[in-house]
PDB file of N, CA and C in Angstrom:
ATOM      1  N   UNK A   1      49.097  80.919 101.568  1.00  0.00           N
ATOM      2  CA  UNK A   1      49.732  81.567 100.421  1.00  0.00           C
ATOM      3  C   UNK A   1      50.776  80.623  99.836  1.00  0.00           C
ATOM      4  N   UNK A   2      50.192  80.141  98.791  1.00  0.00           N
ATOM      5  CA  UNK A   2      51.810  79.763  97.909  1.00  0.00           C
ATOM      6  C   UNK A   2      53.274  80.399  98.005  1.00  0.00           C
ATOM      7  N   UNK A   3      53.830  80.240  98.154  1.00  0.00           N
ATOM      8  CA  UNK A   3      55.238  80.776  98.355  1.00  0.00           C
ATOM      9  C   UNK A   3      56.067  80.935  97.355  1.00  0.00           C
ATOM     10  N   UNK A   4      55.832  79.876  96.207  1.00  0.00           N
ATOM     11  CA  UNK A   4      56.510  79.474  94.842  1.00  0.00           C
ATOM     12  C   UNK A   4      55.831  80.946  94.480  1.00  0.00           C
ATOM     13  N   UNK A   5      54.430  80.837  94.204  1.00  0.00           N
ATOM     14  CA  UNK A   5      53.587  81.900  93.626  1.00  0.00           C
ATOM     15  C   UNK A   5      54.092  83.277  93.520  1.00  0.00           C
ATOM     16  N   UNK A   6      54.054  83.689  95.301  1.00  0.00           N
ATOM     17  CA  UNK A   6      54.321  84.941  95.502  1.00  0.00           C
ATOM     18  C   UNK A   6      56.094  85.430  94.999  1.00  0.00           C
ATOM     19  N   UNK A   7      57.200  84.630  95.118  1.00  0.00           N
ATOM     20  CA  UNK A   7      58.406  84.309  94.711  1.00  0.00           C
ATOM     21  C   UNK A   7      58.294  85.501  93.590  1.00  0.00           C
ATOM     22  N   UNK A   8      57.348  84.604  92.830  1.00  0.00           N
ATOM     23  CA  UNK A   8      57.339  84.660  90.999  1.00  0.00           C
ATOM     24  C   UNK A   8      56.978  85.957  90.859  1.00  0.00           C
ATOM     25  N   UNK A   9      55.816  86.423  91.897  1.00  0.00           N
ATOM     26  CA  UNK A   9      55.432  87.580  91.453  1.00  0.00           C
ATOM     27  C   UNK A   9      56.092  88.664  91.847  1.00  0.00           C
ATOM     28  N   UNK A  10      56.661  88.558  93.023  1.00  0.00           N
ATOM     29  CA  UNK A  10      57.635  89.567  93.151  1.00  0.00           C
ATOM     30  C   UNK A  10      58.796  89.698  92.174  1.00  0.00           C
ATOM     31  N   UNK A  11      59.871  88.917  91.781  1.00  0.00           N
ATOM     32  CA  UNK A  11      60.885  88.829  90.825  1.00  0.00           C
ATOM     33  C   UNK A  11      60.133  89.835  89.430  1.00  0.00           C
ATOM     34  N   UNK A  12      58.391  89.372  89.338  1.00  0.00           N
ATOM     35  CA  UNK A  12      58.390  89.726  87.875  1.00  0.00           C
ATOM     36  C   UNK A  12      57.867  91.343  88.231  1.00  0.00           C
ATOM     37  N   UNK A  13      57.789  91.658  89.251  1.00  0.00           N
ATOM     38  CA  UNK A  13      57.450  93.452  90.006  1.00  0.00           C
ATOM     39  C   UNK A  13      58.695  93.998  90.108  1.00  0.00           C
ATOM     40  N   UNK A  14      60.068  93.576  90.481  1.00  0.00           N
ATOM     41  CA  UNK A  14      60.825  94.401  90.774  1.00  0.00           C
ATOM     42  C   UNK A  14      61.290  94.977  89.839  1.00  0.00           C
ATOM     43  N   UNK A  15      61.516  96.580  89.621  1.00  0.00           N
ATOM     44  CA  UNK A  15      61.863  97.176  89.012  1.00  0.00           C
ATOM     45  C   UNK A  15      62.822  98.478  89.022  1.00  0.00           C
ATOM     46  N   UNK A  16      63.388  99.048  88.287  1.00  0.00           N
ATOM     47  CA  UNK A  16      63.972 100.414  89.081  1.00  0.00           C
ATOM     48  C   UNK A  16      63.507 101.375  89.660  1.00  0.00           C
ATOM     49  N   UNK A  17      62.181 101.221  90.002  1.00  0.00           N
ATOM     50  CA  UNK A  17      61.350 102.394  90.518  1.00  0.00           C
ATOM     51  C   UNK A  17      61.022 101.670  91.827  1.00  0.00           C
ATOM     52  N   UNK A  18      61.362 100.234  92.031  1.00  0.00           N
ATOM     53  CA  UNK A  18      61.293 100.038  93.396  1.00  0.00           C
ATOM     54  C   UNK A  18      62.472  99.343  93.697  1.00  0.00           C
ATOM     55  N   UNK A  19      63.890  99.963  93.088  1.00  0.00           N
ATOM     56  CA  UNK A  19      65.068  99.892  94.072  1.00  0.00           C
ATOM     57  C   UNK A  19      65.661 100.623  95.008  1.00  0.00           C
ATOM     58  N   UNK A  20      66.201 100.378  96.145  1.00  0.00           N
ATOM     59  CA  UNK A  20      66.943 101.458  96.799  1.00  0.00           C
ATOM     60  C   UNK A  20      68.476 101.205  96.014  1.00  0.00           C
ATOM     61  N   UNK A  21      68.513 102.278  95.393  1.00  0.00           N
ATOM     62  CA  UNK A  21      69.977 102.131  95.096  1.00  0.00           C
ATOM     63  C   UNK A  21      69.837 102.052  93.567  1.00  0.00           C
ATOM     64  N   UNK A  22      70.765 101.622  92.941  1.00  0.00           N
ATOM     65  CA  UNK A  22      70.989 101.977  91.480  1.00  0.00           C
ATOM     66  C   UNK A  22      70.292 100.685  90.820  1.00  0.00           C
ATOM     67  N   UNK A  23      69.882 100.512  89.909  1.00  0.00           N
ATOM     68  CA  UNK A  23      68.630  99.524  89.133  1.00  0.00           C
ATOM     69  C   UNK A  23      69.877  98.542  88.393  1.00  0.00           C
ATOM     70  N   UNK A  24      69.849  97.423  88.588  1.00  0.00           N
ATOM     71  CA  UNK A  24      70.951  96.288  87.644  1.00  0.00           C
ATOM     72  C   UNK A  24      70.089  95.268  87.251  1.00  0.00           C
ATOM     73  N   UNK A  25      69.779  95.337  85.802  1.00  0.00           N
ATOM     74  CA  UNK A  25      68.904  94.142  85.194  1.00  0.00           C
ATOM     75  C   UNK A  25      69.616  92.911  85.522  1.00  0.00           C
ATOM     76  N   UNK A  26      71.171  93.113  85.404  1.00  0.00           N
ATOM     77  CA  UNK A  26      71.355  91.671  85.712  1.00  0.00           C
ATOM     78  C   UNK A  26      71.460  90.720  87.216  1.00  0.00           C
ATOM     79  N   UNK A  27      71.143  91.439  87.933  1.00  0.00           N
ATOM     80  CA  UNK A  27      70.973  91.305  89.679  1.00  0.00           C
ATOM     81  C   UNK A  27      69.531  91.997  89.959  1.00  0.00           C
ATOM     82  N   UNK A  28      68.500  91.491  89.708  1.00  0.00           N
ATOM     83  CA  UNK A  28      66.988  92.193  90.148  1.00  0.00           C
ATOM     84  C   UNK A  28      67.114  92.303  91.159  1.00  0.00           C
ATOM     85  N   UNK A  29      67.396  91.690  91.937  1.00  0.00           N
ATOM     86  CA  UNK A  29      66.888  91.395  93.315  1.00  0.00           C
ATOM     87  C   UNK A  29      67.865  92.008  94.372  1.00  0.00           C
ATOM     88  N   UNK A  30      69.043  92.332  93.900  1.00  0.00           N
ATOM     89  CA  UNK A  30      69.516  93.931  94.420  1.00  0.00           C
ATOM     90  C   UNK A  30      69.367  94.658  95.002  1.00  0.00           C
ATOM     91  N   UNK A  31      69.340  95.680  95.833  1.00  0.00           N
ATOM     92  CA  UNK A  31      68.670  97.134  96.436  1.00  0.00           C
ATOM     93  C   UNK A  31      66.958  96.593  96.655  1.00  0.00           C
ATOM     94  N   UNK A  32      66.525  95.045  96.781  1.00  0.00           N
ATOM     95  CA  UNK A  32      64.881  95.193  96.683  1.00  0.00           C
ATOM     96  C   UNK A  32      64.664  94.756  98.262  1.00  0.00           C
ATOM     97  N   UNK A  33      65.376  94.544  98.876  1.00  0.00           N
ATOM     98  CA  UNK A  33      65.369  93.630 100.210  1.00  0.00           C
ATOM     99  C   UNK A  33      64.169  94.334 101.149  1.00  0.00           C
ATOM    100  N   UNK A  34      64.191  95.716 101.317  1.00  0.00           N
ATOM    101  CA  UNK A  34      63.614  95.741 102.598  1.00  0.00           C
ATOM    102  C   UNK A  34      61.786  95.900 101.410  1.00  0.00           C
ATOM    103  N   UNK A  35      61.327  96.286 100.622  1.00  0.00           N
ATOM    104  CA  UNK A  35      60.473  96.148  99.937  1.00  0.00           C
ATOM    105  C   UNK A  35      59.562  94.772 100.000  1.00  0.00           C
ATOM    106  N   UNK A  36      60.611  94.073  99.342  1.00  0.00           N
ATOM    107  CA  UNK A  36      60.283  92.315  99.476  1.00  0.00           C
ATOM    108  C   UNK A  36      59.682  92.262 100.741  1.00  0.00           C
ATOM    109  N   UNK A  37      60.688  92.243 101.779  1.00  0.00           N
ATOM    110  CA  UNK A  37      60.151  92.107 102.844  1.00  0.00           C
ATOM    111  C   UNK A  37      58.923  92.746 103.574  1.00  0.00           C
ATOM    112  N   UNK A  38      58.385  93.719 103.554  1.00  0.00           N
ATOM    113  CA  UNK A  38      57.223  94.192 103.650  1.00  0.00           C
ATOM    114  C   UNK A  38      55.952  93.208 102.641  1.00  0.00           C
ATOM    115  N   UNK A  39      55.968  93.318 101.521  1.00  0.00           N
ATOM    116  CA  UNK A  39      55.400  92.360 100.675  1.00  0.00           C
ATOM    117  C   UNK A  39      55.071  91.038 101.154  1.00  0.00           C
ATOM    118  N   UNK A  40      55.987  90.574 101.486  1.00  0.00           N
ATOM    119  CA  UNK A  40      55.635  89.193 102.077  1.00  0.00           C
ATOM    120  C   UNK A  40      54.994  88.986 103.637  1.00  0.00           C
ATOM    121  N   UNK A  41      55.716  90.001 104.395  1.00  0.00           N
ATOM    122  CA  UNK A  41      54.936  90.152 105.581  1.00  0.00           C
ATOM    123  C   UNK A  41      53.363  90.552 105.427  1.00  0.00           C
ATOM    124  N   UNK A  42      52.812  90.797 104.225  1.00  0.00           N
ATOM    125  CA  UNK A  42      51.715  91.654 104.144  1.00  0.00           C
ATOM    126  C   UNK A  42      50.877  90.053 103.919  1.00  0.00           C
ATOM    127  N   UNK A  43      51.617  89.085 102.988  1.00  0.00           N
ATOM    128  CA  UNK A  43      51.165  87.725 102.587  1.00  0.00           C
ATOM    129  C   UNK A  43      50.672  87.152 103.778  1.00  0.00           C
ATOM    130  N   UNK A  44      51.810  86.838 104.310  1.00  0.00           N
ATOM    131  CA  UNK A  44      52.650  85.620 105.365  1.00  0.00           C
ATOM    132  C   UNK A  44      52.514  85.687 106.860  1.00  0.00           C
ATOM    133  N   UNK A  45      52.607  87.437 107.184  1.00  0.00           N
ATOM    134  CA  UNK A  45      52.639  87.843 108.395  1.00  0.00           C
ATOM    135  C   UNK A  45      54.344  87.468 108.746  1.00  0.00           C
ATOM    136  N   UNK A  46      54.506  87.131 110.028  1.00  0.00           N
ATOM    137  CA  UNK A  46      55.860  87.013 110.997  1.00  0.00           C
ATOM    138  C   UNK A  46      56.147  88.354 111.012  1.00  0.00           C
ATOM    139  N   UNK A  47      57.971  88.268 111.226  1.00  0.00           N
ATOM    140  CA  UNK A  47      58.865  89.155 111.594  1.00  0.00           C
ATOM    141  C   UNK A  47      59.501  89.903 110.783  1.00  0.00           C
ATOM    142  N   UNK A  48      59.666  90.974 110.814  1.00  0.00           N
ATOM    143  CA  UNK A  48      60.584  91.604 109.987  1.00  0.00           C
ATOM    144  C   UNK A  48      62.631  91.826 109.956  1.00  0.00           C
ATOM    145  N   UNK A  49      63.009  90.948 109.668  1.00  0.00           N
ATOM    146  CA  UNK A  49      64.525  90.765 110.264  1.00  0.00           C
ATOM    147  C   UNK A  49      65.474  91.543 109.378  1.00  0.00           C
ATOM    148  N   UNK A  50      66.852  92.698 110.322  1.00  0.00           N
ATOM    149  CA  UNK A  50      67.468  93.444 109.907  1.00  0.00           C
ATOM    150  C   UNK A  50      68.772  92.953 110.175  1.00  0.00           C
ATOM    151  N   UNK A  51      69.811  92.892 109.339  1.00  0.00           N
ATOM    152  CA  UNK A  51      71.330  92.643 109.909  1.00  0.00           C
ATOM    153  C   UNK A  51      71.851  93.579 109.137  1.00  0.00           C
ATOM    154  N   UNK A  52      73.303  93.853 109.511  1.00  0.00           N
ATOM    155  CA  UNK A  52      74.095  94.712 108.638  1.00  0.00           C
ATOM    156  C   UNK A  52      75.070  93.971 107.717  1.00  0.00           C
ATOM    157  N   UNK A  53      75.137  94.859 106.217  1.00  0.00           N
ATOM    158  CA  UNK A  53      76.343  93.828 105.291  1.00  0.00           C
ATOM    159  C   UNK A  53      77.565  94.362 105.733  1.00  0.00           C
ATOM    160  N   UNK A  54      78.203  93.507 105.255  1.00  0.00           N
ATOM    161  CA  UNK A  54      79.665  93.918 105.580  1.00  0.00           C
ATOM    162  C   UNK A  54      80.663  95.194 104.490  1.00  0.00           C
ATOM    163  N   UNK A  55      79.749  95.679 103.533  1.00  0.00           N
ATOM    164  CA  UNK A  55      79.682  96.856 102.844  1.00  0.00           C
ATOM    165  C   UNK A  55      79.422  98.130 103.586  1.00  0.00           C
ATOM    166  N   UNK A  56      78.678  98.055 104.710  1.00  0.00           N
ATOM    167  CA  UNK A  56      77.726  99.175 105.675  1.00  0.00           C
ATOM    168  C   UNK A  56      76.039  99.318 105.174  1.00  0.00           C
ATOM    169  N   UNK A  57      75.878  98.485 104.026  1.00  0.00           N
ATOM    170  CA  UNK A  57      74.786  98.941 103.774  1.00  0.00           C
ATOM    171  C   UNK A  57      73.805  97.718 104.747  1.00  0.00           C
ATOM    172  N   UNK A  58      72.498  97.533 104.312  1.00  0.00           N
ATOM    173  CA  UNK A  58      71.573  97.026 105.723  1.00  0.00           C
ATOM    174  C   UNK A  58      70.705  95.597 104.779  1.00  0.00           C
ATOM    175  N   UNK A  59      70.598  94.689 105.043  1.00  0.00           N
ATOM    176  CA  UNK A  59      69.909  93.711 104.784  1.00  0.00           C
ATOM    177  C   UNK A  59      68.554  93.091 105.259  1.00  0.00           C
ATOM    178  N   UNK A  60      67.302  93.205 104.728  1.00  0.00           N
ATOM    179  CA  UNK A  60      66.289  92.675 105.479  1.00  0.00           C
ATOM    180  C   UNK A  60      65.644  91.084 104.571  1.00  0.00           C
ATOM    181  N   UNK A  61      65.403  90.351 105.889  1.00  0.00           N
ATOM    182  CA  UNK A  61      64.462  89.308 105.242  1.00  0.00           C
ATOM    183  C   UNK A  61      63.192  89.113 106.599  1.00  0.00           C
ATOM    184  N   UNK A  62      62.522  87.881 106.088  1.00  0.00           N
ATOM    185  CA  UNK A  62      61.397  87.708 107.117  1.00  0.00           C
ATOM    186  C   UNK A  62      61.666  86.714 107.638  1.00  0.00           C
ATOM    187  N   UNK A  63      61.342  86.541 109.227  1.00  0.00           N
ATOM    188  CA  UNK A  63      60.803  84.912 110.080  1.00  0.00           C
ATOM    189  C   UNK A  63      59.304  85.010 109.746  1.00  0.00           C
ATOM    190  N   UNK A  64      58.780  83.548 109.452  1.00  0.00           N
ATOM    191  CA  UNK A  64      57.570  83.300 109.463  1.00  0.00           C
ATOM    192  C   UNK A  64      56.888  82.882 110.925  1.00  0.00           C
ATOM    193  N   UNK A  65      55.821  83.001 111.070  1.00  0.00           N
ATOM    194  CA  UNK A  65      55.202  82.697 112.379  1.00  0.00           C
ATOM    195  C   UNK A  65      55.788  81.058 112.746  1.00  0.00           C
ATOM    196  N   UNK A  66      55.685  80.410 111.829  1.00  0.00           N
ATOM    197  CA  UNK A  66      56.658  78.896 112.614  1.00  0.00           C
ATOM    198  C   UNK A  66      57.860  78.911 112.554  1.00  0.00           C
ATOM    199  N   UNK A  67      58.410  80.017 112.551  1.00  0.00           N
ATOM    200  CA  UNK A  67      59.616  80.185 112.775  1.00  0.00           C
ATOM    201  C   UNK A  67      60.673  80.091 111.684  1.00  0.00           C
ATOM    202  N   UNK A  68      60.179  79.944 110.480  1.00  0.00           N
ATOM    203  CA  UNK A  68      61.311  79.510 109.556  1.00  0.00           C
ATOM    204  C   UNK A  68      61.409  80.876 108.748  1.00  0.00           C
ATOM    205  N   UNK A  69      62.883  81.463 108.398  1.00  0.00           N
ATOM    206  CA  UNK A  69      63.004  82.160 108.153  1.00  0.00           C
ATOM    207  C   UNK A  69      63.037  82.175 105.995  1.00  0.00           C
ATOM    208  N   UNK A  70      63.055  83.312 105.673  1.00  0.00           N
ATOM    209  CA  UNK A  70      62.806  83.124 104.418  1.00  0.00           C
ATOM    210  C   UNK A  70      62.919  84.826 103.547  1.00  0.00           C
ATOM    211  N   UNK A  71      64.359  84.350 102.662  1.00  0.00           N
ATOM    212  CA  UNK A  71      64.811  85.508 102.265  1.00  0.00           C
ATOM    213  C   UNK A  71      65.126  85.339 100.920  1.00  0.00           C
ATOM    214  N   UNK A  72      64.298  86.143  99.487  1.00  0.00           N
ATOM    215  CA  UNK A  72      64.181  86.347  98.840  1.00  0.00           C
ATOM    216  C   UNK A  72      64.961  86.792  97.851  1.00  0.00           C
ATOM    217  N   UNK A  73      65.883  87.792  98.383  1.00  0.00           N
ATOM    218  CA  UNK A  73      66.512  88.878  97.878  1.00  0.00           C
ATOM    219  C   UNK A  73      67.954  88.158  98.473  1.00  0.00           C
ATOM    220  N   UNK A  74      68.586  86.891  98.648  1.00  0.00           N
ATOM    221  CA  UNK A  74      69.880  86.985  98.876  1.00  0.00           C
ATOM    222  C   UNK A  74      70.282  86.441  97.805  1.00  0.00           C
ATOM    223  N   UNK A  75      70.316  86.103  96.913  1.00  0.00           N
ATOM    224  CA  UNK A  75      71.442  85.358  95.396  1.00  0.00           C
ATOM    225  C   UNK A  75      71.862  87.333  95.181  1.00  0.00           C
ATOM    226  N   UNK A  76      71.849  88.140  95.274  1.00  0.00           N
ATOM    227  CA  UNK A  76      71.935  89.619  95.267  1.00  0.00           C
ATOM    228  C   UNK A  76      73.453  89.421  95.952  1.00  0.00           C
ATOM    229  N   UNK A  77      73.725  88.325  96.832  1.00  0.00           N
ATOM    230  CA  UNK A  77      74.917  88.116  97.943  1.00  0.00           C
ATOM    231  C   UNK A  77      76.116  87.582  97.360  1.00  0.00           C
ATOM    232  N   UNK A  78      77.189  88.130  97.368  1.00  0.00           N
ATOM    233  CA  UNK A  78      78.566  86.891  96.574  1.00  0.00           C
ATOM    234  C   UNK A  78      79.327  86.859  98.224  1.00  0.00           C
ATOM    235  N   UNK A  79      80.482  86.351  97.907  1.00  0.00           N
ATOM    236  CA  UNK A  79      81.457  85.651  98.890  1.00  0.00           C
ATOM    237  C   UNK A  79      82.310  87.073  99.742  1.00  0.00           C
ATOM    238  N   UNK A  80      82.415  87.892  98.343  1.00  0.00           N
ATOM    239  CA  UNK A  80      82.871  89.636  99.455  1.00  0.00           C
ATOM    240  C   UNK A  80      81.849  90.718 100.076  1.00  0.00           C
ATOM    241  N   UNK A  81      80.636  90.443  99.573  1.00  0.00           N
ATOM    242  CA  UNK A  81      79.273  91.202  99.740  1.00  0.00           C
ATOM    243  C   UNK A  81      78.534  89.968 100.383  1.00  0.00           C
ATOM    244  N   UNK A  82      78.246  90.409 101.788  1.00  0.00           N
ATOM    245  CA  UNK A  82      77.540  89.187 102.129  1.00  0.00           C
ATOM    246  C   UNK A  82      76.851  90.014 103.846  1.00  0.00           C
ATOM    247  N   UNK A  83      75.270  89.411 103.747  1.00  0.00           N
ATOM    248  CA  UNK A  83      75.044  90.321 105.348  1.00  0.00           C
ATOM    249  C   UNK A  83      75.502  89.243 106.489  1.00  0.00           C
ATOM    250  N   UNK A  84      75.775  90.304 107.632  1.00  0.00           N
ATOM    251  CA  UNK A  84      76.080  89.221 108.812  1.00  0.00           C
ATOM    252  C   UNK A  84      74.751  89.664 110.086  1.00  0.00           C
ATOM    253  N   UNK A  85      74.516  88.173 109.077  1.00  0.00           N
ATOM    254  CA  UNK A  85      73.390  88.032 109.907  1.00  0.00           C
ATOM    255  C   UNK A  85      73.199  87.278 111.640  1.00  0.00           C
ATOM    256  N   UNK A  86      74.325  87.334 111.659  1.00  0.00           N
ATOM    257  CA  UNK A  86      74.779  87.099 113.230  1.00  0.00           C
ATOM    258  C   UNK A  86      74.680  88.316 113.817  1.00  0.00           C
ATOM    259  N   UNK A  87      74.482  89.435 113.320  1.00  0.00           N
ATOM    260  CA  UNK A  87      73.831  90.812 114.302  1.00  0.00           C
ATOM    261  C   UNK A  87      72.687  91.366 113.816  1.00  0.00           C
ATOM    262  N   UNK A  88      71.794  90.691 113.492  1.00  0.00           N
ATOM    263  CA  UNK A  88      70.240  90.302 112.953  1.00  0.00           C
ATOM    264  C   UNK A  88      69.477  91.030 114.343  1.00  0.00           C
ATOM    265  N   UNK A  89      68.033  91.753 114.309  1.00  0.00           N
ATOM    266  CA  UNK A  89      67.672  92.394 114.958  1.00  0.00           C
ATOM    267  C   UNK A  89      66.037  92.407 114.470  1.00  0.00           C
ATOM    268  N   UNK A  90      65.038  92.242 115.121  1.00  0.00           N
ATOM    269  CA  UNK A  90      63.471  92.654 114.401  1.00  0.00           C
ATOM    270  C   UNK A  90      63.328  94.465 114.346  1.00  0.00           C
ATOM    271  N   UNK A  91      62.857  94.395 112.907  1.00  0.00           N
ATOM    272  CA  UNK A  91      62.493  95.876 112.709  1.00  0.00           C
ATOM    273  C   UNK A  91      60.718  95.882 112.769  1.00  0.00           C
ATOM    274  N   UNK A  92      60.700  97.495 113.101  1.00  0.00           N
ATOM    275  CA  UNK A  92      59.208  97.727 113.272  1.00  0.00           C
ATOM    276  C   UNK A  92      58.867  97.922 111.848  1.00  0.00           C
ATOM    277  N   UNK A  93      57.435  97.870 111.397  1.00  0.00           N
ATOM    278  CA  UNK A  93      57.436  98.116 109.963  1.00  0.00           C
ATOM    279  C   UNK A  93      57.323  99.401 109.576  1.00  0.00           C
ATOM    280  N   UNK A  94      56.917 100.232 110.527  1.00  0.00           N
ATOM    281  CA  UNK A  94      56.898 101.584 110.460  1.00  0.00           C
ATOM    282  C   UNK A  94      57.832 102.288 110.638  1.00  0.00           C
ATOM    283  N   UNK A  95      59.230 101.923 111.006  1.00  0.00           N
ATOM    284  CA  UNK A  95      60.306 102.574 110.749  1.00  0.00           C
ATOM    285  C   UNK A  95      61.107 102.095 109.750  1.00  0.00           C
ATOM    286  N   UNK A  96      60.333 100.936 108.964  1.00  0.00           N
ATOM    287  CA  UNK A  96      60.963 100.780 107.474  1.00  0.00           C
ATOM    288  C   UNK A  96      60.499 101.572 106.705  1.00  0.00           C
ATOM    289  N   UNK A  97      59.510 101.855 106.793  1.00  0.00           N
ATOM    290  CA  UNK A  97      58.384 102.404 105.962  1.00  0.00           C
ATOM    291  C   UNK A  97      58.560 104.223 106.382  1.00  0.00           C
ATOM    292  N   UNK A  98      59.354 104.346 107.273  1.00  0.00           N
ATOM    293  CA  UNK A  98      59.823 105.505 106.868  1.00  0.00           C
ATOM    294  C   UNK A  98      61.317 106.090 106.758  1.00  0.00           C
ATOM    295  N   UNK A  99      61.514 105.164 106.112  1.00  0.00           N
ATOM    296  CA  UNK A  99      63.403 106.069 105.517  1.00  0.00           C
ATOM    297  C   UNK A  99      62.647 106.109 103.832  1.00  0.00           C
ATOM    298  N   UNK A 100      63.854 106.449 103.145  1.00  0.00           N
ATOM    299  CA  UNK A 100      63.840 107.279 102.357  1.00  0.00           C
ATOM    300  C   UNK A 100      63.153 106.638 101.382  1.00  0.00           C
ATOM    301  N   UNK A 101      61.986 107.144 100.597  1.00  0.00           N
ATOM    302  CA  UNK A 101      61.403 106.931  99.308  1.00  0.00           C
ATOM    303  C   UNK A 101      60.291 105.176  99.538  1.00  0.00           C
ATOM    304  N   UNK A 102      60.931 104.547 100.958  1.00  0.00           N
ATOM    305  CA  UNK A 102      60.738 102.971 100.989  1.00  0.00           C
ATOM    306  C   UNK A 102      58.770 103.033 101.165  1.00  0.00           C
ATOM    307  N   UNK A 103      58.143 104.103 101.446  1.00  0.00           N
ATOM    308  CA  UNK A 103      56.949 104.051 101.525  1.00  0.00           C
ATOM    309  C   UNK A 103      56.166 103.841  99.569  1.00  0.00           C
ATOM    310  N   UNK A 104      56.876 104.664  98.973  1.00  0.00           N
ATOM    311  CA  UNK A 104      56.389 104.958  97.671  1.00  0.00           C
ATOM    312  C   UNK A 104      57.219 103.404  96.759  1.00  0.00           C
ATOM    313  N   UNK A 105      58.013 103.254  96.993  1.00  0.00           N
ATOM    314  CA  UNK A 105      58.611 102.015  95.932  1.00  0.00           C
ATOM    315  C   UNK A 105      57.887 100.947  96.932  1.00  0.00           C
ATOM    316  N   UNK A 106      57.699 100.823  98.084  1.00  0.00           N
ATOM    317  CA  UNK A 106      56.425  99.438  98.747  1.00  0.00           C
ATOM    318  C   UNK A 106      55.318  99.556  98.188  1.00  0.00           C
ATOM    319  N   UNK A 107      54.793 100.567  97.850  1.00  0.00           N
ATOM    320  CA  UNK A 107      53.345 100.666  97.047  1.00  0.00           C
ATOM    321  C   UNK A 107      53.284 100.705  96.174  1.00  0.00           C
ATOM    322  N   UNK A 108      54.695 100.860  95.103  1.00  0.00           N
ATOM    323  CA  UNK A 108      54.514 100.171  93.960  1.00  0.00           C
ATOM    324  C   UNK A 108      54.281  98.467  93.815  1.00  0.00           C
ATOM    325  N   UNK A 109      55.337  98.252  94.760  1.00  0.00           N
ATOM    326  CA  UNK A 109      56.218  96.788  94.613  1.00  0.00           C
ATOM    327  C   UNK A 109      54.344  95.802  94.911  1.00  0.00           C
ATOM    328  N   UNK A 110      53.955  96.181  95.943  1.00  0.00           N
ATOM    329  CA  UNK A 110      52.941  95.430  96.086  1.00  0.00           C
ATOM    330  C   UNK A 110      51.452  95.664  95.421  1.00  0.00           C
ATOM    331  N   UNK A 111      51.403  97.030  94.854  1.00  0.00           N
ATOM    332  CA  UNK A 111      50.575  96.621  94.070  1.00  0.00           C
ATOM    333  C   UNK A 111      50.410  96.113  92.529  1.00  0.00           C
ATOM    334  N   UNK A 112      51.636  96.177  92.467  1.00  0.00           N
ATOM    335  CA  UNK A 112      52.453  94.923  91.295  1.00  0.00           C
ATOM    336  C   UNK A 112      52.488  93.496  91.450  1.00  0.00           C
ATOM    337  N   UNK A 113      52.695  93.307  92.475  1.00  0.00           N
ATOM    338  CA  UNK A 113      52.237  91.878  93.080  1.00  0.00           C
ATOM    339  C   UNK A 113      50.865  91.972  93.069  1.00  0.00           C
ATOM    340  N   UNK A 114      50.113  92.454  93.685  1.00  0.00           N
ATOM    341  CA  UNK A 114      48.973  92.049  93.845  1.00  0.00           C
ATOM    342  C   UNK A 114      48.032  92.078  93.029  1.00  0.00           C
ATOM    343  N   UNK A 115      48.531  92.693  91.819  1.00  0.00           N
ATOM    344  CA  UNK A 115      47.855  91.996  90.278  1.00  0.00           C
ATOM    345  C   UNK A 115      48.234  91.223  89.479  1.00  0.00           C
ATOM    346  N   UNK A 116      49.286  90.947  89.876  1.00  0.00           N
ATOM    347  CA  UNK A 116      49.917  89.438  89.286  1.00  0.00           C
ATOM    348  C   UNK A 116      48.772  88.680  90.018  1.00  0.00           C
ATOM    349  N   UNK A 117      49.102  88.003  91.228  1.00  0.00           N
ATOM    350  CA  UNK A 117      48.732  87.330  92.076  1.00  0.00           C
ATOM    351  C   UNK A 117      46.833  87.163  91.405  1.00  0.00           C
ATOM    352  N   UNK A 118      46.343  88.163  91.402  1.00  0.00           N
ATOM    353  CA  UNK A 118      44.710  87.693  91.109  1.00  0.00           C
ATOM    354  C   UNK A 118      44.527  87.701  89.672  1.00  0.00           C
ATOM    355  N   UNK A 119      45.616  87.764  88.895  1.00  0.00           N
ATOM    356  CA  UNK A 119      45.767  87.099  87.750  1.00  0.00           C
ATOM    357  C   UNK A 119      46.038  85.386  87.087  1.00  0.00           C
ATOM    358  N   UNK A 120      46.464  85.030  88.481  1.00  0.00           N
ATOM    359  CA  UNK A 120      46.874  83.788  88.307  1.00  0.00           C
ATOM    360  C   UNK A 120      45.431  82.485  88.983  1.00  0.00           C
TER     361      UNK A 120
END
């Protein structure tokens, strides 16, 4: 999988119907974290990785099977909003996939991607 590719297509999927949290055109990538992350695990495969921000709210990105990690959704991060990912943890995908609404905005998010993607 291209990586540049999939990048692109996610940025041009996210929308307010697949944010957790309040929709900001000028920060897309916002409230999209644990979404993304499913998406790409669906690409890429690996891990699903959880830390907490220092807001209380929850941050996810992915490890890839060689180990390199790769997170999408952090320019969303400034210098007072930031996750600490020094208490980073693997989540199951099925207990992402069930808190609130994250089943229905993942099935948007990716099948938005995934007509980009066989468009290109």
């Amino acid at each position: 999988m291209d990586l540049y590719k999939l990048r692109q297509a996610l940025k041009e999927s996210w929308g307010a119907d697949t944010v957790f949290g309040e929709w900001d055109a000028q920060h897309p990538s916002a409230g999209q974290c644990a979404v993304t992350a499913l998406v790409i695990q669906d690409y890429v495969g690996g891990d699903l990785i959880r830390c907490p921000v220092n807001n209380g709210d929850g941050h996810y990105w992915n490890r890839l099977p060689n180990g390199d990690e790769l997170d999408f959704t952090e320019d969303q991060f400034t210098e007072t909003c930031f996750p600490l990912r020094e208490q980073q943890s693997i989540r199951d995908r099925q207990r992402i996939l069930s808190g609130y609404d994250t089943e229905f905005r993942y099935k948007l998010l990716s099948q938005r991607v995934e007509k980009i993607l066989n468009m290109k």
